[in-house]
N, C-alpha and C. Protein backbone atom coordinates (compact mmCIF):
# COMPACT_ATOMS: atom_id res chain seq x y z
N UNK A 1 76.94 42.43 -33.22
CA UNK A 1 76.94 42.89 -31.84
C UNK A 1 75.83 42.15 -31.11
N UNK A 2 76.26 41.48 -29.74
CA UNK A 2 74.94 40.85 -28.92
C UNK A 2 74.42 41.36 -28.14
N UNK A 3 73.58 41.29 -27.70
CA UNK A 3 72.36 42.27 -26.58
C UNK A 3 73.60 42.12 -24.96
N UNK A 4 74.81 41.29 -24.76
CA UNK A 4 75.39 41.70 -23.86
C UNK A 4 76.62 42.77 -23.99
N UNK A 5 76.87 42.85 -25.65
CA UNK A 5 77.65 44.03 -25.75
C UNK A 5 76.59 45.64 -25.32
N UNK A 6 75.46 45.15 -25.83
CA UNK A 6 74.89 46.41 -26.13
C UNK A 6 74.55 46.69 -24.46
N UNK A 7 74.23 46.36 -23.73
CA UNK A 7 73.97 46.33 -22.44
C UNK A 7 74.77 46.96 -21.87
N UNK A 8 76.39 46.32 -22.00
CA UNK A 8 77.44 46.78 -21.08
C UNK A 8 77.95 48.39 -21.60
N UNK A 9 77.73 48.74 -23.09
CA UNK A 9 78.15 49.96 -23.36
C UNK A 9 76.68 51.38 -23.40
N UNK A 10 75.30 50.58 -23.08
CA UNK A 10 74.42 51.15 -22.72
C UNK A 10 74.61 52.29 -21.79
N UNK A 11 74.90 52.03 -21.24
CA UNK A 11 75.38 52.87 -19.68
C UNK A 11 76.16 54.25 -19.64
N UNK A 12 77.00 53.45 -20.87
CA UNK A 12 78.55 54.37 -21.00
C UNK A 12 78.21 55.50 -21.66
N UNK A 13 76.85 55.42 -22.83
CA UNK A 13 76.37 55.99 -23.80
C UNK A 13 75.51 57.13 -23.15
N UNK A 14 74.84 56.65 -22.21
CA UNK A 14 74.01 57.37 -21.50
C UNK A 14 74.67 58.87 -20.81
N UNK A 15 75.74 57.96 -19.94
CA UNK A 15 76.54 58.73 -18.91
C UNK A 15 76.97 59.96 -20.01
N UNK A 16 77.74 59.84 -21.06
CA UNK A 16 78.39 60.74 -22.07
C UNK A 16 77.50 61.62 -22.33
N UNK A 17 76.46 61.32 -22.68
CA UNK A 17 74.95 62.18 -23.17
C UNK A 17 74.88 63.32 -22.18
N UNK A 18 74.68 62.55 -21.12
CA UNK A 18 74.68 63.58 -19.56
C UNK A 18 75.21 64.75 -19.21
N UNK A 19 76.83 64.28 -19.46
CA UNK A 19 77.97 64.84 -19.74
C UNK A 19 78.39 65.92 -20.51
N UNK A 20 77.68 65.82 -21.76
CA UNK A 20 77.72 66.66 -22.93
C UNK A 20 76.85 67.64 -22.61
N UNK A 21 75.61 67.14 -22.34
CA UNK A 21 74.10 68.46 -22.48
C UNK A 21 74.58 68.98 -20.99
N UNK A 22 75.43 68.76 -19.71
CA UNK A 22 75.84 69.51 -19.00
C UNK A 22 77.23 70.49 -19.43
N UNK A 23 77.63 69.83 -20.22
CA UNK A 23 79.12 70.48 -20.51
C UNK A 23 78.61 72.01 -21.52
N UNK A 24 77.57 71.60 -22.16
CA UNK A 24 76.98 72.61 -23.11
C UNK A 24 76.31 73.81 -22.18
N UNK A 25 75.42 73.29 -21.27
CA UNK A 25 74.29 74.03 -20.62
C UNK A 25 75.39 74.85 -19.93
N UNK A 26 75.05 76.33 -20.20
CA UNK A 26 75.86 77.60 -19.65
C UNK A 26 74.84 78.13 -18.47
N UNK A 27 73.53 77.92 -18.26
CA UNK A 27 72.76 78.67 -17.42
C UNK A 27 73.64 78.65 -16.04
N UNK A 28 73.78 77.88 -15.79
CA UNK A 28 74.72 77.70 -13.97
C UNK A 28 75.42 78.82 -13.83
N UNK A 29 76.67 78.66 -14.68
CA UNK A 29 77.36 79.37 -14.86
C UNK A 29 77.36 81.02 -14.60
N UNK A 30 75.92 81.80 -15.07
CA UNK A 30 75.88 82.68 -14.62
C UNK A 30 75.44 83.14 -13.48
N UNK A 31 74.94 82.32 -12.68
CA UNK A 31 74.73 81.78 -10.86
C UNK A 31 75.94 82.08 -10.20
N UNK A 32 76.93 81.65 -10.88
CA UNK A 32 78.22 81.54 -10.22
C UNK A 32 79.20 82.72 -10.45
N UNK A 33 79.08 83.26 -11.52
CA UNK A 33 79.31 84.27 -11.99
C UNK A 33 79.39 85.37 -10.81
N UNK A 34 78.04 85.23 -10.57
CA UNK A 34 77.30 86.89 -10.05
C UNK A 34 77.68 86.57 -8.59
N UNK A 35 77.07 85.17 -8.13
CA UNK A 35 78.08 85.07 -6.50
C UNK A 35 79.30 85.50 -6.05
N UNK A 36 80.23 85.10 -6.92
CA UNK A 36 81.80 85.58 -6.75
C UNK A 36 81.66 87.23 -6.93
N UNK A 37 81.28 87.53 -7.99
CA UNK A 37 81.24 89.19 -8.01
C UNK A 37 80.30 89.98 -6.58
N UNK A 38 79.37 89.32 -6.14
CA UNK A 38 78.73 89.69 -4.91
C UNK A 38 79.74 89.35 -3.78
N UNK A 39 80.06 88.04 -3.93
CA UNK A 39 81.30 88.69 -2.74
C UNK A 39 82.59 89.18 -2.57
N UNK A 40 82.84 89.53 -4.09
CA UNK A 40 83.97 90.51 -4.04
C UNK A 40 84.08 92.12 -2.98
N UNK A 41 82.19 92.16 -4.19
CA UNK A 41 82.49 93.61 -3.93
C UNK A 41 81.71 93.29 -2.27
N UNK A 42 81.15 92.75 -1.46
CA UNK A 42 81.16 92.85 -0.23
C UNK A 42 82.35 92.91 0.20
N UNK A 43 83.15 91.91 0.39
CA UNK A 43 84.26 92.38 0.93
C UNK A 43 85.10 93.89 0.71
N UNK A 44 84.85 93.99 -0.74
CA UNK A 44 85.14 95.62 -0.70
C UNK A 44 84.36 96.67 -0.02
N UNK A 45 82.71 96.68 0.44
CA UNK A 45 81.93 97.08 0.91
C UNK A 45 82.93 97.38 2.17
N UNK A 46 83.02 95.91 3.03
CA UNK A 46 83.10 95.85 4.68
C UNK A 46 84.61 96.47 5.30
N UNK A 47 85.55 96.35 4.03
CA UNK A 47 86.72 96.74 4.02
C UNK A 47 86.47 98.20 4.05
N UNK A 48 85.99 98.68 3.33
CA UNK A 48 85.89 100.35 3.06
C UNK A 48 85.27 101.04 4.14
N UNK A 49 83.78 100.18 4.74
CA UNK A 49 83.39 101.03 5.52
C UNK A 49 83.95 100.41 7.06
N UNK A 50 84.73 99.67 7.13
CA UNK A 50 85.66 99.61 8.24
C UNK A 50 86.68 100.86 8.34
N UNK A 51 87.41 101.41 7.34
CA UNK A 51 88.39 101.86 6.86
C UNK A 51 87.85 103.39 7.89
N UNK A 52 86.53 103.45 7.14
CA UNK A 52 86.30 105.01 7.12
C UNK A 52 85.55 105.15 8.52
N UNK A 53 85.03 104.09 9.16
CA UNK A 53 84.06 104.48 10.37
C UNK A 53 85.49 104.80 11.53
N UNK A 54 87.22 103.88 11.24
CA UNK A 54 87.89 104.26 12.37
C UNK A 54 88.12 105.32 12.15
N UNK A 55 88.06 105.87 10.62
CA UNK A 55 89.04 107.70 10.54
C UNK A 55 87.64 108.10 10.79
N UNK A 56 86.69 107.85 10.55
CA UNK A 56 85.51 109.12 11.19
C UNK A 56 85.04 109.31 12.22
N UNK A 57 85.36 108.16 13.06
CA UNK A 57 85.23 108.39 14.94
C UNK A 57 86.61 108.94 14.93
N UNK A 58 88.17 108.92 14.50
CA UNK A 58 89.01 110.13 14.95
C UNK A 58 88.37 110.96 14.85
N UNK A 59 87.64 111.62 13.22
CA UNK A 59 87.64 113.20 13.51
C UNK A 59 86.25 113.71 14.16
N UNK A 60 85.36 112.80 14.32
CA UNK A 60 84.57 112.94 15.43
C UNK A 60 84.75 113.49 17.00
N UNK A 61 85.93 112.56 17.26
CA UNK A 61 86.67 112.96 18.48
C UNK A 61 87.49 113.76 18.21
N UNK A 62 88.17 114.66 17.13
CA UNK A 62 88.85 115.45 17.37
C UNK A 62 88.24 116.93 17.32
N UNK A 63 86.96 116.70 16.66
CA UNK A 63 86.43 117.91 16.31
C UNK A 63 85.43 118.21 17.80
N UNK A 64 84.77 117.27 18.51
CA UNK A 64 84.69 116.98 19.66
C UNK A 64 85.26 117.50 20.65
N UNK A 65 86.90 117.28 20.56
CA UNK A 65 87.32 117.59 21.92
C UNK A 65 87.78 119.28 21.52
N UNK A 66 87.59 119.69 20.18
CA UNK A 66 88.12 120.88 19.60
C UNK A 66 86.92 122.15 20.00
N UNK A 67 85.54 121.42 19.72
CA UNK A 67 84.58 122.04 20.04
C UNK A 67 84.72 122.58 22.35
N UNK A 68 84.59 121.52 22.88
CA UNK A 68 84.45 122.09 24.07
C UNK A 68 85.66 122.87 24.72
């Protein structure tokens, strides 16, 4: 093998290395994890208390106009 083989597959060797100890490394992963689950349940949050603030201004106003 000559120092221009080794040169041109230098690179390739490197890049793979990279590749691997990222393909292995799980830490991210639970970053991403917990984001998606945070905005699940927000959207379940904003959904719900949308849901309940229109039925609780009805019975606001009904108990309201029941009272006077």
């Amino acid at each position: 093998m000559d120092t221009q083989d080794f040169k041109e597959t230098e690179p390739v060797a490197i890049l793979q290395n990279v590749w691997q100890n990222l393909y292995k490394d799980e830490s991210g992963q639970d970053i991403a994890e917990y984001a998606v689950m945070l905005a699940v349940i927000l959207v379940i949050v904003v959904g719900t208390i949308r849901l309940i603030g229109s039925n609780a201004n009805n019975v606001f106003s009904q108990v309201g106009s029941s009272i006077q």
